[in-house]
N, C-alpha and C. Protein backbone atom coordinates (compact mmCIF):
# COMPACT_ATOMS: atom_id res chain seq x y z
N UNK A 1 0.81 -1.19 0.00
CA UNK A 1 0.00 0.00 0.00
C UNK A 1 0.86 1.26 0.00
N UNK A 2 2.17 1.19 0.47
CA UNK A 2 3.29 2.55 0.34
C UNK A 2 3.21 3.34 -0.94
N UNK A 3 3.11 2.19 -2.01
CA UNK A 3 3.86 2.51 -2.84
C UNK A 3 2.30 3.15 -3.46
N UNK A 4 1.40 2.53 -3.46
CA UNK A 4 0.35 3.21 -3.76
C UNK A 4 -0.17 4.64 -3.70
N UNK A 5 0.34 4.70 -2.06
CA UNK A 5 0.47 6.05 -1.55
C UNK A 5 1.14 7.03 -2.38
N UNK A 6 2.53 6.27 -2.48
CA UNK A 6 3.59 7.26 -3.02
C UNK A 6 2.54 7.48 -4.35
N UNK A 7 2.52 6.74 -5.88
CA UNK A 7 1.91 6.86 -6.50
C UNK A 7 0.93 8.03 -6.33
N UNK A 8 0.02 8.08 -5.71
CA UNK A 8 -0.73 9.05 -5.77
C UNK A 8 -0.51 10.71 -5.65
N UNK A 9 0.49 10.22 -4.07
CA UNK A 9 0.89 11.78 -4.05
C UNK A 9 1.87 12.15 -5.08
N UNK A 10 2.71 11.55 -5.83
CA UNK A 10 3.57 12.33 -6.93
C UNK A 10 2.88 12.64 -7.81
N UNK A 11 1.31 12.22 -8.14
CA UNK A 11 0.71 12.67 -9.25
C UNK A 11 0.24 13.42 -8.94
N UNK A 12 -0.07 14.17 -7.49
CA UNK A 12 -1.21 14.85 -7.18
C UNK A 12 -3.05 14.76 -7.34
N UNK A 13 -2.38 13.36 -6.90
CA UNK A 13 -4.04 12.90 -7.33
C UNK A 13 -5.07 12.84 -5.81
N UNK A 14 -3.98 13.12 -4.90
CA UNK A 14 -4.44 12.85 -3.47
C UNK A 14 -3.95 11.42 -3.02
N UNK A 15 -4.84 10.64 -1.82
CA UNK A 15 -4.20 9.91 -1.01
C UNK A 15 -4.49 8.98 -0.45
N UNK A 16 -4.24 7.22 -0.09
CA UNK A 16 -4.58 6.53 0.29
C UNK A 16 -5.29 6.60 1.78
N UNK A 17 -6.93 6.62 2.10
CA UNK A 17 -6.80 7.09 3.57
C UNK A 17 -6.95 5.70 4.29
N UNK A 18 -7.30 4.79 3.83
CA UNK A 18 -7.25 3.17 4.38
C UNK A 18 -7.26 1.94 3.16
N UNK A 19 -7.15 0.78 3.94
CA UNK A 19 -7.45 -0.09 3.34
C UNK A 19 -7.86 -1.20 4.54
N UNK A 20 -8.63 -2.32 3.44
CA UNK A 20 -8.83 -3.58 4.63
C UNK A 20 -9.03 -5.14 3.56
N UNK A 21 -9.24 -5.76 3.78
CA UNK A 21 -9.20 -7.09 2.88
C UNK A 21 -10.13 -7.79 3.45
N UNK A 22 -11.37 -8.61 3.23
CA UNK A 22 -12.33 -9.08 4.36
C UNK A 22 -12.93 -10.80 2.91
N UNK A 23 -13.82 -10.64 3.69
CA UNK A 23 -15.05 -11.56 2.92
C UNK A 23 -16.01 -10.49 2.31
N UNK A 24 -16.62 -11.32 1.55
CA UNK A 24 -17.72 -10.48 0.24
C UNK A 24 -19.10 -10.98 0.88
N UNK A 25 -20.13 -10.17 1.29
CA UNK A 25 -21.09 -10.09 1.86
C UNK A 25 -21.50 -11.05 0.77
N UNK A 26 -21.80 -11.18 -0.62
CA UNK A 26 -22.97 -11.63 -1.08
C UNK A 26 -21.98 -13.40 -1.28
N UNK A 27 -20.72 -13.58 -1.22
CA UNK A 27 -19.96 -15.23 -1.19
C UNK A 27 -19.38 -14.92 -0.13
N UNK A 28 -19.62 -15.06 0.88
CA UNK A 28 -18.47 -15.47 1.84
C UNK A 28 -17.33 -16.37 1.80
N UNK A 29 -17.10 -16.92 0.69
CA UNK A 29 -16.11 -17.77 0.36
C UNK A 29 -15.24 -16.83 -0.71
N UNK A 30 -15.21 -15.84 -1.30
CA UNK A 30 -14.32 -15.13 -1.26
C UNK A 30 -13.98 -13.64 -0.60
N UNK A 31 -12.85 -13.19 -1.29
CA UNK A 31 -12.62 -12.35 -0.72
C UNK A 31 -12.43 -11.01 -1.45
N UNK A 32 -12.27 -9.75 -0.89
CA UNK A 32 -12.04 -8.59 -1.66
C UNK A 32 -11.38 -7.08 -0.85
N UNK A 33 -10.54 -6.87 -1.49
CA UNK A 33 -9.32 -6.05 -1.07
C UNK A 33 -9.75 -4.74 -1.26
N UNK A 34 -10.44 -4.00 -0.38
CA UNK A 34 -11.33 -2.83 -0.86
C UNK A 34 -10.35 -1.29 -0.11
N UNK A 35 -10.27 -0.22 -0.94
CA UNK A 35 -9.02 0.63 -0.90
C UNK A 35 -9.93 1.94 -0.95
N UNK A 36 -9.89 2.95 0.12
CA UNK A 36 -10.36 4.02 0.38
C UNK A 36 -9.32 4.94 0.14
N UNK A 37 -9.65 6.26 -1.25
CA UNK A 37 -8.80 7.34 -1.18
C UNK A 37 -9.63 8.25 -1.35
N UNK A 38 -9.41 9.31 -0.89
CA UNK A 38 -9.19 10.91 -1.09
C UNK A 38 -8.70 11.51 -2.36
N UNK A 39 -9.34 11.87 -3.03
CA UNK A 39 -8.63 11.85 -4.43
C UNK A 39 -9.21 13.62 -4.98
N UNK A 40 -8.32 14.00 -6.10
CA UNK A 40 -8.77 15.29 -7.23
C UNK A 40 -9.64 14.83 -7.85
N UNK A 41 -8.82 14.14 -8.66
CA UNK A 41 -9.44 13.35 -9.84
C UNK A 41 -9.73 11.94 -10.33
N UNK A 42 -11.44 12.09 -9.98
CA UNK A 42 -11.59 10.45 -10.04
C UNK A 42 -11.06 9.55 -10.83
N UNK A 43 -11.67 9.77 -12.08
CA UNK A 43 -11.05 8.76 -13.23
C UNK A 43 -9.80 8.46 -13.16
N UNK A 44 -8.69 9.18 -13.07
CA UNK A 44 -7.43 9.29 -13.55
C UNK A 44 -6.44 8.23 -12.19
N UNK A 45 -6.91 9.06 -10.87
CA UNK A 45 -7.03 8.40 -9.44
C UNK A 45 -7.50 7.10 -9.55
N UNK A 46 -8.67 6.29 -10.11
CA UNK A 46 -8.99 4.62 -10.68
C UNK A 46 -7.95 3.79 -10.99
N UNK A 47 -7.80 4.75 -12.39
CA UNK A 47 -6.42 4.09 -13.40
C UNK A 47 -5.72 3.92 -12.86
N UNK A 48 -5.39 5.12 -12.06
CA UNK A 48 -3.45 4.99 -11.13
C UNK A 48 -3.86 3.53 -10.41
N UNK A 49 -4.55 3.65 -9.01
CA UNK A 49 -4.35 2.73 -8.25
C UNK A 49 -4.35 0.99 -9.28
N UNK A 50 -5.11 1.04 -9.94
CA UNK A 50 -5.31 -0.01 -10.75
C UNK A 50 -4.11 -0.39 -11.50
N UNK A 51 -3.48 0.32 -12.06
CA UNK A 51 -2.17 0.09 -12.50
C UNK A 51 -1.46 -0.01 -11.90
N UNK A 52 -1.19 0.19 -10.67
CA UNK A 52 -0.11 0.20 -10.00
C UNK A 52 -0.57 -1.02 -9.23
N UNK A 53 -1.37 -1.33 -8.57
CA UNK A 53 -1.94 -2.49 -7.87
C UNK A 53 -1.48 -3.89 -9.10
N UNK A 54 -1.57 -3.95 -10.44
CA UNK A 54 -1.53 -4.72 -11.24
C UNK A 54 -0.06 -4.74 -11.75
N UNK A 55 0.77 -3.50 -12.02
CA UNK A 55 2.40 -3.86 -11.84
C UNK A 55 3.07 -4.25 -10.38
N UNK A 56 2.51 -4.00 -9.34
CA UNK A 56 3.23 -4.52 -8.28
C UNK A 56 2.87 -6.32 -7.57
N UNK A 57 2.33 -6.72 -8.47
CA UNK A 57 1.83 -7.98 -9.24
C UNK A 57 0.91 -8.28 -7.79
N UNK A 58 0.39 -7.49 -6.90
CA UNK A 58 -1.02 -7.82 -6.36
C UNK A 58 -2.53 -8.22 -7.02
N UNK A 59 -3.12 -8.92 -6.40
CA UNK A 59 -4.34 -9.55 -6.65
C UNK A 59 -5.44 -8.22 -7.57
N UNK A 60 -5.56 -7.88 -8.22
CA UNK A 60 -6.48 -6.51 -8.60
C UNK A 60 -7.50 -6.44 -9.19
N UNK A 61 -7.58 -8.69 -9.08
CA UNK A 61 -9.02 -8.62 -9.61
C UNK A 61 -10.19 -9.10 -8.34
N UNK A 62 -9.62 -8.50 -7.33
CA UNK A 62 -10.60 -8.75 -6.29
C UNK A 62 -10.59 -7.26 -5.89
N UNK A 63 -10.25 -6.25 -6.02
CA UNK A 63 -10.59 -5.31 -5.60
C UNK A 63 -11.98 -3.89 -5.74
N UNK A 64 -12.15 -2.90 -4.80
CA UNK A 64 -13.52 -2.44 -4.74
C UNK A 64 -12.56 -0.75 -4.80
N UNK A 65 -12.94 0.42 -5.01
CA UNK A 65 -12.04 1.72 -4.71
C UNK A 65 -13.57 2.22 -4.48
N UNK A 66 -13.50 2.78 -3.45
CA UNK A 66 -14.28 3.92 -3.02
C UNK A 66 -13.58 5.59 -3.04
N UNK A 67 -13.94 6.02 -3.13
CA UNK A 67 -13.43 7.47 -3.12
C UNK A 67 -13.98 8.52 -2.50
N UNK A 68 -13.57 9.47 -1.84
CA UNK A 68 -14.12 10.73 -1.57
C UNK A 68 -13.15 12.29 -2.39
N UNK A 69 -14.18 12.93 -2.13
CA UNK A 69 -13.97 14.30 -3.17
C UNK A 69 -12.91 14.63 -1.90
N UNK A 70 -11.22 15.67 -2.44
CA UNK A 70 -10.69 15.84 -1.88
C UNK A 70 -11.13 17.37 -1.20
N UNK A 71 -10.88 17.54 0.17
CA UNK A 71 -11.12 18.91 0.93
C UNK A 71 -12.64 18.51 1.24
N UNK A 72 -13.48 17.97 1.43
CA UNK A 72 -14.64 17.58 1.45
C UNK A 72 -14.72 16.54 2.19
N UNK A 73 -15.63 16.33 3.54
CA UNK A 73 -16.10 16.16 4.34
C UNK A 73 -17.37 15.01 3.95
N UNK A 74 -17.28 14.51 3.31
CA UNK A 74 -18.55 13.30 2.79
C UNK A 74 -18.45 11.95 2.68
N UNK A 75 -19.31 11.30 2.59
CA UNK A 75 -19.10 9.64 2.61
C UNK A 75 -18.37 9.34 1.51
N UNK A 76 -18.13 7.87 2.04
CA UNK A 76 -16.93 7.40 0.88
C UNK A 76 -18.20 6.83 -0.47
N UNK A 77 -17.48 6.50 -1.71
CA UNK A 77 -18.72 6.28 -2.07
C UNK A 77 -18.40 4.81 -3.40
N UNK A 78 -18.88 3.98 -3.50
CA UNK A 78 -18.31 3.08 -4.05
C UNK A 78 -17.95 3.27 -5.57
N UNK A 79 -16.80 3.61 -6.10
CA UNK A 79 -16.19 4.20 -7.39
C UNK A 79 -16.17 2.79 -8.56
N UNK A 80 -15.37 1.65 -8.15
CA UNK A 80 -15.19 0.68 -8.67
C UNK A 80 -14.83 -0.56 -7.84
N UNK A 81 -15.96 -1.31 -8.80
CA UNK A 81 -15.67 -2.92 -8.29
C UNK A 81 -15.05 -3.61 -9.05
N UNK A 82 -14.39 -5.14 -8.38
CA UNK A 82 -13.60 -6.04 -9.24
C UNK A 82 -14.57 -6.54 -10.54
N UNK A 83 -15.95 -6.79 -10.16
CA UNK A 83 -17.11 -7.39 -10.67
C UNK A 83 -18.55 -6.44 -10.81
N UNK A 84 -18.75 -6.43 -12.27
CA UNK A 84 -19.86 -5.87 -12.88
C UNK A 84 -20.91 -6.04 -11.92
N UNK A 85 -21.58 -5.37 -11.75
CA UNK A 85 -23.14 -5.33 -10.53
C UNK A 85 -22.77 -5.48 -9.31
N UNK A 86 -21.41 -5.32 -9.05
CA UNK A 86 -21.41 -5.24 -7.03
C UNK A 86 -21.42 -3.83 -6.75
N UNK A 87 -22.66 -3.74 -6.06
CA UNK A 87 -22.86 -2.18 -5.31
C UNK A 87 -22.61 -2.92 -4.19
N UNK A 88 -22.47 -3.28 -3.13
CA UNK A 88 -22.42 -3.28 -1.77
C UNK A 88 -20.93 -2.98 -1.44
N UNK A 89 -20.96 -1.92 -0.73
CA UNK A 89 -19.86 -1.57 0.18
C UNK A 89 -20.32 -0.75 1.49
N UNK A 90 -19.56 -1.33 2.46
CA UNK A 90 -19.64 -0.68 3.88
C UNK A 90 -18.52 -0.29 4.13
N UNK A 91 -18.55 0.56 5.60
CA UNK A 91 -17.12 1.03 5.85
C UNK A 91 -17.12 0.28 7.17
């Protein structure tokens, strides 16, 4: 996750504010690596973590990115899933 960090802040895209790795409410038999940032710019902020999650040869097809607008005070909000039709995310 450092390097993720780093990633972000040299682009100025903003910043990793957590992460956690759990079970998937709707299979409990797998799992999913779900990554909370603070970000400028959504789209671009996606790509990064995604690319970089996928050259640092981590798992990146189990993952969820939620995001919040940077300087802003609001819920996180579910940006992207590993899998087409998963809305469920909690914090």
């Amino acid at each position: 996750m450092e390097y993720l960090e780093v990633a972000l802040a040299d682009a100025s895209l903003g910043y990793v504010d957590g992460s956690d790795m759990g079970k998937c409410i709707s299979d409990p038999k797998k799992y999913a690596l779900n990554i909370f940032s603070v970000v400028t710019e959504e789209e671009q902020s996606i790509a990064l973590v995604k690319r970089v999650l996928r050259e640092s040869r981590l798992d990146y097809t189990r993952i969820k990115i939620a995001t919040m607008p940077y300087g802003k005070e609001e819920a996180y909000t579910l940006k992207y899933a590993y899998k087409k039709g998963v809305t469920e995310f909690s914090l």
